[in-house]
Protein backbone atom coordinates (compact mmCIF):
# COMPACT_ATOMS: atom_id res chain seq x y z
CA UNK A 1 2.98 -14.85 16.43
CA UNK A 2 3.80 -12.75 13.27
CA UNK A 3 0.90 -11.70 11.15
CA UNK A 4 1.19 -13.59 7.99
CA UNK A 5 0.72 -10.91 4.99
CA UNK A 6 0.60 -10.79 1.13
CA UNK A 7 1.37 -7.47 -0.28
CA UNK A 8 0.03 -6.40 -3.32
CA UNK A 9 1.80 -3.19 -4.51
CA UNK A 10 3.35 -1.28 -7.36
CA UNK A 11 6.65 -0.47 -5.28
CA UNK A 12 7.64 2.48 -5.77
CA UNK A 13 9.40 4.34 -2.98
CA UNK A 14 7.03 4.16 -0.32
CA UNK A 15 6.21 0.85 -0.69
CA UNK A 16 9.60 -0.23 -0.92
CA UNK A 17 10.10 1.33 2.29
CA UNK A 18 7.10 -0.26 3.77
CA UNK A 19 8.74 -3.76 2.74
CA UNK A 20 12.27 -2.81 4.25
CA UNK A 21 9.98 -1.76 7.34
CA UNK A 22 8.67 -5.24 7.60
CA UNK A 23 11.58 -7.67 6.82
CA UNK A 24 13.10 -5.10 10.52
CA UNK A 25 10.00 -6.02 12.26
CA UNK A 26 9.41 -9.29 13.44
CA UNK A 27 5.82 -9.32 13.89
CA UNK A 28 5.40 -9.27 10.28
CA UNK A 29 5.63 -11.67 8.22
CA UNK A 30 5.47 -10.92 4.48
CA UNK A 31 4.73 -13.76 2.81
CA UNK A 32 3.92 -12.97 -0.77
CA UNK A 33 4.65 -10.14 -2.80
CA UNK A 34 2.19 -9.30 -6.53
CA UNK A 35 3.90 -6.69 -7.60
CA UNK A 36 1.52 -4.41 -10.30
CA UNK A 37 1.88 -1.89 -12.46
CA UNK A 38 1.17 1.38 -10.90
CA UNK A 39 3.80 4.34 -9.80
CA UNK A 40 6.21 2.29 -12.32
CA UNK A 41 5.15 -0.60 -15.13
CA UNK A 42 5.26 -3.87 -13.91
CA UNK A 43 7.99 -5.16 -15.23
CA UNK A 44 10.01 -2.89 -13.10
CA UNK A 45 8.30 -3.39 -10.03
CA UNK A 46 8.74 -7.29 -10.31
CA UNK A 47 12.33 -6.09 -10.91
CA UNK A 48 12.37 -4.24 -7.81
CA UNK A 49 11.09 -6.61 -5.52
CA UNK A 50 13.90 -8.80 -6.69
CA UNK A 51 16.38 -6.34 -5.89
CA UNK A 52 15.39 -5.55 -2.09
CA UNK A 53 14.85 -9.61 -1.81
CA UNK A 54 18.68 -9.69 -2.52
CA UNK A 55 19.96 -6.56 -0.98
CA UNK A 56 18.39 -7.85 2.26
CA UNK A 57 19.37 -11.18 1.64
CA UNK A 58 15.59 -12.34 2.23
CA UNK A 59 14.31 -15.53 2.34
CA UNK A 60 13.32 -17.21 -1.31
CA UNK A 61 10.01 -18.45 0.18
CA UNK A 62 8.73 -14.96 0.14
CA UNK A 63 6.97 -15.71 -3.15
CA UNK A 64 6.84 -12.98 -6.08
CA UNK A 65 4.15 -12.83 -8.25
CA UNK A 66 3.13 -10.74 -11.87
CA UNK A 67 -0.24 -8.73 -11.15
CA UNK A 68 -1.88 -6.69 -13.69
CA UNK A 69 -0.23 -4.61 -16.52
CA UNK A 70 -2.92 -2.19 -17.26
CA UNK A 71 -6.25 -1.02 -15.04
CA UNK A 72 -9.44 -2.82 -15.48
CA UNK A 73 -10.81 0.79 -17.78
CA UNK A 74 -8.31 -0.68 -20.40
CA UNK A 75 -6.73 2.80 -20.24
CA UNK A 76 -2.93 2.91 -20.92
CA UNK A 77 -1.43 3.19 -17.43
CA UNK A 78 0.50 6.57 -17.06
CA UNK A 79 3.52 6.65 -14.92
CA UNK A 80 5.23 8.82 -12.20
CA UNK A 81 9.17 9.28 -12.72
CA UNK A 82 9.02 12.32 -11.27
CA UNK A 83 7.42 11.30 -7.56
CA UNK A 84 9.38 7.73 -7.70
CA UNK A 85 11.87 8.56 -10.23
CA UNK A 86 12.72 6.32 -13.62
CA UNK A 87 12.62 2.97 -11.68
CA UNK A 88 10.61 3.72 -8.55
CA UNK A 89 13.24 3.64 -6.64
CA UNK A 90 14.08 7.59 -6.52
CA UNK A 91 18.11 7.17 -7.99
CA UNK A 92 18.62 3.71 -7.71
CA UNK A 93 18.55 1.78 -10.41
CA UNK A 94 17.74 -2.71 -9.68
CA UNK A 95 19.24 -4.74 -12.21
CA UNK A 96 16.54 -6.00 -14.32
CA UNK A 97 14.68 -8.84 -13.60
CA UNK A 98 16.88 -12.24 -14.64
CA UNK A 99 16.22 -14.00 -17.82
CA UNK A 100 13.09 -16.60 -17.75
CA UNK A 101 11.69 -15.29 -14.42
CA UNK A 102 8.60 -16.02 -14.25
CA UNK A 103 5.89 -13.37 -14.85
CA UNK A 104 3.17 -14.84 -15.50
CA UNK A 105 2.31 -16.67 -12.07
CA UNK A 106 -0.59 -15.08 -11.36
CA UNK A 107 -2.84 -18.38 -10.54
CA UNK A 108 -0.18 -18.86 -7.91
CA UNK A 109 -1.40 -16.54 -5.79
CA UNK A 110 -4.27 -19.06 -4.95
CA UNK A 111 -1.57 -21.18 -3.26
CA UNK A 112 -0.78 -18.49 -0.81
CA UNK A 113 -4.57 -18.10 0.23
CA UNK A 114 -5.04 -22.09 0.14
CA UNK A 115 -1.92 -22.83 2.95
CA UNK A 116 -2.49 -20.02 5.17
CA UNK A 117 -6.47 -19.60 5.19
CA UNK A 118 -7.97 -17.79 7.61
CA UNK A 119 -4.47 -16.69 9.13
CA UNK A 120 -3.90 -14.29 5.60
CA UNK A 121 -3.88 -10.71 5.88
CA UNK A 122 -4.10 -9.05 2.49
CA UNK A 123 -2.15 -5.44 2.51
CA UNK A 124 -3.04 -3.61 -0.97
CA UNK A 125 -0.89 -0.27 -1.21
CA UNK A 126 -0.78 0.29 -4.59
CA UNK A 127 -4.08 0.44 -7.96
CA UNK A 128 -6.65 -2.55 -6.99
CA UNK A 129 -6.69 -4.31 -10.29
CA UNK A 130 -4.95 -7.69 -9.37
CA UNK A 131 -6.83 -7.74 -6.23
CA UNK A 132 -10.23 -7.05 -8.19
CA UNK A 133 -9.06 -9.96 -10.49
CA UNK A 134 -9.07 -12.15 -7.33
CA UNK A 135 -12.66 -11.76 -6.43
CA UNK A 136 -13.32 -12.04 -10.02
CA UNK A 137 -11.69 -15.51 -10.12
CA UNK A 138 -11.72 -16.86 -6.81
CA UNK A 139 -14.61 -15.32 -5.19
CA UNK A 140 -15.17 -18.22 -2.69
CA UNK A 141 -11.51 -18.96 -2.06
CA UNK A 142 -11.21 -15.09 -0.85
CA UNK A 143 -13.72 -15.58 1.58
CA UNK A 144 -10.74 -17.49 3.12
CA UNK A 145 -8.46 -14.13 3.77
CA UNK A 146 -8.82 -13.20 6.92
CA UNK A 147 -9.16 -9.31 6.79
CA UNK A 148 -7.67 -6.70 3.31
CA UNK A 149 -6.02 -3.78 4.73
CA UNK A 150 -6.30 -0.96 1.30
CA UNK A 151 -3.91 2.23 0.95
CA UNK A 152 -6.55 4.41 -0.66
CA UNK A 153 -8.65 6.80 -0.88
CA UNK A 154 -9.46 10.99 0.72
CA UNK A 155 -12.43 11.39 2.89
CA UNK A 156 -12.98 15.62 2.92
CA UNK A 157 -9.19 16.20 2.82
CA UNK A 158 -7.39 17.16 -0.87
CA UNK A 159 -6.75 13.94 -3.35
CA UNK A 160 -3.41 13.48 -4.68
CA UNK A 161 -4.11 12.68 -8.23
CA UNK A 162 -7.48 15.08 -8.68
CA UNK A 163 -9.07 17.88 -6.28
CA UNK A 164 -10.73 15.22 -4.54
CA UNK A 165 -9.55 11.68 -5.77
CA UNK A 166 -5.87 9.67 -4.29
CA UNK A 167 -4.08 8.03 -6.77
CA UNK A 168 -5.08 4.12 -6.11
CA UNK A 169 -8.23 4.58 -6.47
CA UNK A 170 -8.60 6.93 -9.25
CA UNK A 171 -5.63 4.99 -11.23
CA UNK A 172 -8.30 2.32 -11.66
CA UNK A 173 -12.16 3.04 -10.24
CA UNK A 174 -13.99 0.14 -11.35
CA UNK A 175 -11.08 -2.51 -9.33
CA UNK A 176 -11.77 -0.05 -6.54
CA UNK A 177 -15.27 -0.23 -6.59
CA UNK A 178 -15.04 -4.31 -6.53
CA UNK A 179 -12.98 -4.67 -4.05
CA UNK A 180 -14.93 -2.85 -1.65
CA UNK A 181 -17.94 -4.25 -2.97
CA UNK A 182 -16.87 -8.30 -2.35
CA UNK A 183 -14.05 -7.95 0.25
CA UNK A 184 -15.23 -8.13 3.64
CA UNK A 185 -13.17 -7.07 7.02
CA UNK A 186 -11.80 -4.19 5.13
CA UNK A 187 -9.56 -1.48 6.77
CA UNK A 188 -9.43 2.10 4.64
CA UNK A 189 -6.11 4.07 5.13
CA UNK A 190 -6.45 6.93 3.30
CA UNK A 191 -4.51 10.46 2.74
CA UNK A 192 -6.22 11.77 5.80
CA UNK A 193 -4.34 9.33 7.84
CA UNK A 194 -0.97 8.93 5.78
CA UNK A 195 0.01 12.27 4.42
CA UNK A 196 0.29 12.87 8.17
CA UNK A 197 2.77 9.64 8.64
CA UNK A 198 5.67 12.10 8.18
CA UNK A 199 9.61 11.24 8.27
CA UNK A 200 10.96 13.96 8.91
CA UNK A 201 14.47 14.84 7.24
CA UNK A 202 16.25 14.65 11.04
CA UNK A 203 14.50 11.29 11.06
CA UNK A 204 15.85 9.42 7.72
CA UNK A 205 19.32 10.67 8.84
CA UNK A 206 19.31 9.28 12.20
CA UNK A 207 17.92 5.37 10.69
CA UNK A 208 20.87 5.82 7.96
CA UNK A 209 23.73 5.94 10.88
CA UNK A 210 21.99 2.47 11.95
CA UNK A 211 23.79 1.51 8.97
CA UNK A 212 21.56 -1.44 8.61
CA UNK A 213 18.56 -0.03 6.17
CA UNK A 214 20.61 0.44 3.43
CA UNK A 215 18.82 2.58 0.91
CA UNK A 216 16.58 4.08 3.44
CA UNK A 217 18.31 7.66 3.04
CA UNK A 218 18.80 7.73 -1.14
CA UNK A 219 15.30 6.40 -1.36
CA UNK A 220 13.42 8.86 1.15
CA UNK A 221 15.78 11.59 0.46
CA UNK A 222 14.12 11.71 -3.39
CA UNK A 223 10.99 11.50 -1.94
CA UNK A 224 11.02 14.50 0.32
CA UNK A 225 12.74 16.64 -2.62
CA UNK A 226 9.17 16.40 -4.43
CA UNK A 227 7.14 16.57 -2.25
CA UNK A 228 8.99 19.90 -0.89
CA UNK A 229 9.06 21.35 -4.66
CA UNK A 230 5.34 20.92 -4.34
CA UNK A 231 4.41 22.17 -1.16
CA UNK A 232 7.63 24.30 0.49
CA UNK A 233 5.84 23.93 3.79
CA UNK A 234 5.60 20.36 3.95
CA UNK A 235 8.09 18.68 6.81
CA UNK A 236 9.07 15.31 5.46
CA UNK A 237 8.36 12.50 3.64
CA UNK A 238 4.31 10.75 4.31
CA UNK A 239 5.11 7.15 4.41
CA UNK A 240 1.71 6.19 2.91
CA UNK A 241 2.27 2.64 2.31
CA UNK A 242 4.65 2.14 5.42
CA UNK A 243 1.35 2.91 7.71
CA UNK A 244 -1.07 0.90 6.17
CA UNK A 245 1.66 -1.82 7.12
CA UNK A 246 2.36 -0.47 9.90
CA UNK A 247 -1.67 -0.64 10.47
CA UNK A 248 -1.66 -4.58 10.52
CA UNK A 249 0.06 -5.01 14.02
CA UNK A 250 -0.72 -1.13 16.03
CA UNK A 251 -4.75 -1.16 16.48
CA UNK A 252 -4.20 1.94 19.04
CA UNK A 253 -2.22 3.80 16.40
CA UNK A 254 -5.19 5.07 14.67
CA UNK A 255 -8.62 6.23 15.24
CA UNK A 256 -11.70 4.25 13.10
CA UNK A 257 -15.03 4.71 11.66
CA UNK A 258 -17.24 2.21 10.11
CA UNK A 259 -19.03 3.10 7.29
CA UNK A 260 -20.49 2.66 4.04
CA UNK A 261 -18.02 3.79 0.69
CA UNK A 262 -18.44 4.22 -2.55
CA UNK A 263 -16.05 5.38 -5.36
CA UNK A 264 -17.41 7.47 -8.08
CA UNK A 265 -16.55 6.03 -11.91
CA UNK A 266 -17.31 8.89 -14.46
CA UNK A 267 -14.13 10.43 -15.53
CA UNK A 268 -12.97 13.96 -14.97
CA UNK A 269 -11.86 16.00 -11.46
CA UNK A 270 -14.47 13.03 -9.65
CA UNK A 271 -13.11 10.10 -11.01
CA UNK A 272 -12.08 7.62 -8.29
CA UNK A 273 -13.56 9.50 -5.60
CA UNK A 274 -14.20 8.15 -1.88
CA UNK A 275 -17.37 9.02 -0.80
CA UNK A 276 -18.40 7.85 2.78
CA UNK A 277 -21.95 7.86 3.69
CA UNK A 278 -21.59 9.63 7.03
CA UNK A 279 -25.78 10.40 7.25
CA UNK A 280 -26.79 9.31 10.70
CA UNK A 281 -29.53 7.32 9.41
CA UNK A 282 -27.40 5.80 6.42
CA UNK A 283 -26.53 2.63 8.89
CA UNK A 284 -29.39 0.08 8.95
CA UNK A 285 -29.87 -2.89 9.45
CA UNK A 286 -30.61 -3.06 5.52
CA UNK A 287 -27.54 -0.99 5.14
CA UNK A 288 -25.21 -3.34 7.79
CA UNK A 289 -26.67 -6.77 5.16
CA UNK A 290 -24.17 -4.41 3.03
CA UNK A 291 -20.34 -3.62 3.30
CA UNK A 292 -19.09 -1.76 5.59
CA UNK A 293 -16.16 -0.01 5.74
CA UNK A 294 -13.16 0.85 8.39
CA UNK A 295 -12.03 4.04 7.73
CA UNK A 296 -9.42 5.82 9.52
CA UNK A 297 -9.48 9.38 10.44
CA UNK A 298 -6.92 10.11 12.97
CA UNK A 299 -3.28 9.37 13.30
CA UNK A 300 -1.57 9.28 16.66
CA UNK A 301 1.71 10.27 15.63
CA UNK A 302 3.67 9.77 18.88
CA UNK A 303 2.89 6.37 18.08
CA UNK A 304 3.96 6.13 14.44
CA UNK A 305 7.18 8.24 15.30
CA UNK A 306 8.20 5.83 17.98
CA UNK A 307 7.19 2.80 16.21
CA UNK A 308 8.87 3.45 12.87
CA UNK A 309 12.01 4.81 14.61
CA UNK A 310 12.52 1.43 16.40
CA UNK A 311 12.04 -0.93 14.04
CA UNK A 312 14.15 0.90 11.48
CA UNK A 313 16.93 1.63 13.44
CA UNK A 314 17.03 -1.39 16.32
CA UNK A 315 17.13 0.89 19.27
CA UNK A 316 13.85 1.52 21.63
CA UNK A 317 12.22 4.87 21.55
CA UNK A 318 9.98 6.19 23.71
C-alpha cells in the first residue's frame, strides 16, 4: 500500500523534483501539498505547485494549501533567484496562480490529518514555520500523524546558509526548535546525507530521453550550473528534498542514529545550528522521557542511484 504523505515545502527546484519523483513512484502517495515561502515567496510556490499539478495532469484531490509568508522571527524572508532562479523553477516560468484561488486555506490542513490519522506521513523539505504553526494550533490533533520526516539541518559537516547552519533551519530557528520539540517519530535528513544524493549530469540526460519527466533536464540542468560555479569540483546536482522523499519508502537506504537535537537561536554564523548530543551518557532514561531524534549519517548511494534512476525513467536498474 502507498504511503500516504503531506508535503510541506517551498518548491523550488529540488523539491519540485522530489514531487515529479513521487507522482513516477507508486508507493507514494502525495496527498497534500502547503506550499511556504522559502527558496521563493509563497505566492509563487502555490503557483508552482499548480503548474506541475497540470503539466502532469495530476489528480485534483491532491489538495494545495497557503503556509506561512514570513518565519516565526518576523524577519522579512530573503530569497534565492540565483540557486532556484526568479520563480524556483531554474528558467521556467508557471503561469501565475488563477484568479480567486484560494490562499488562505490553511485550517484545511486539519482535514488531511482528521481522514487519514495514524496512516499520515508528514515530509517537511523546506523552513518549518507552517509546520510549527500546526503544533501551535492543533497540538493534540498532530499526535495523530503517524511519523514527520524533516529536510534539515548539518551534523559536523559545512552548513549551506552559515559555516555551520543549512538553510531550513537557520531560515527560521525558533519553528525549528518547535518542531523538534512537540513532534514525535521524527526522521532528520540533513546535508550530511543529501549533498551526497548526487545526479550526476550523465544521469539527468539519460531520464530526459525517457521523454516522460518533462522538465527534469531544464530544471536540474540550472541547478548543477550553481552549484558548479560554487564548488568546480562538485559532480552533479544533491537532490536534497528528493531523498528525504525518497527516505519515506527505502529504510535500508540510509544509516540512523537516535539522538537528542537542539538548534541554536542567537543570530550570527550559529544561528539555526544542529547540535546533536552525541555524549555517551547524554541518553537516559530522563533524557529518553525527552525527544529523540533520527538522524541520518550515511547514504548508500548504490541504492539512491538505482532507485532514482528507475522511478524517473520506467526502466529497472540494477
Amino acid at each position: 500500500m502507498a504511503q500516504k504523505v503531506l508535503v510541506f515545502g517551498d518548491i523550488g527546484i529540488d523539491d519540485t523534483v522530489g514531487l515529479i519523483y513521487s507522482y513516477f513512484n507508486d508507493e507514494i502517495d502525495v496527498v497534500g501539498v502547503v506550499a511556504d515561502y522559502g527558496n521563493i515567496a509563497r505566492e509563487k510556490a502555490l503557483a508552482n505547485v499548480h503548474y506541475i499539478k497540470d503539466l502532469y495532469n495530476v489528480s485534483v484531490e491532491i489538495e494545495v494549501f497557503g503556509g506561512a509568508e514570513i518565519p516565526m522571527t518576523g524577519e522579512t524572508p530573503e530569497f534565492f533567484p540565483e540557486i532556484h532562479g526568479e520563480y524556483g523553477l531554474g528558467p521556467i516560468i508557471p503561469p501565475n496562480v488563477v484568479d480567486g484561488e484560494i490562499i488562505e486555506n490553511f485550517f484545511g490542513i486539519i482535514d488531511i490529518i482528521e481522514k487519514y490519522q495514524d496512516e499520515l506521513i508528514i515530509v517537511n523539505i523546506g523552513r518549518l514555520t507552517s509546520l510549527a504553526t500546526m503544533f501551535i494550533l492543533y497540538p493534540q490533533r498532530m499526535q495523530n500523524v503517524k511519523e514527520f520526516y524533516i529536510m534539515g539541518g548539518a551534523f559536523w559537516v559545512p552548513g549551506n546558509a552559515t559555516a555551520v547552519s543549512e538553510a531550513n533551519f537557520y531560515g527560521d530557528p525558533i519553528a525549528a526548535q518547535i518542531v523538534l520539540k512537540y513532534a514525535h517519530n521524527v526522521t532528520i535528513i540533513p546535508l550530511n546525507v543529501t549533498s551526497q544524493a548526487i545526479a550526476t549530469p550523465r544521469m539527468v540526460d539519460y531520464i530526459d530521453m525517457a521523454d516522460e519527466t518533462k522538465v527534469i533536464k531544464p530544471l536540474l540542468d540550472y541547478y548543477y550550473d550553481f552549484y558548479k560555479e560554487r564548488n568546480p569540483n562538485i559532480q552533479g546536482s544533491p537532490l536534497h528534498d528528493v531523498l528525504t522523499l525518497m527516505a519515506v519508502i527505502n529504510e535500508d537506504m540510509l544509516v540512523y542514529q537516535t539522538l537528542p537535537v537542539q538548534i541554536v537561536q542567537q543570530n550570527g554564523v550559529v544561528r539555526g545550528q544542529s547540535i546533536a548530543d552525541i555524549r555517551p551518557y547524554a541518553v537516559t532514561e530522563e533524557t529518553e522521557k525527552k525527544k529523540l531524534h533520527r538522524i541520518a549519517f550515511e547514504l548508500n548511494y548504490k541504492k539512491f542511484y538505482t532507485n532514482f534512476m528507475t522511478v524517473m525513467t520506467g526502466q529497472q536498474f540494477e
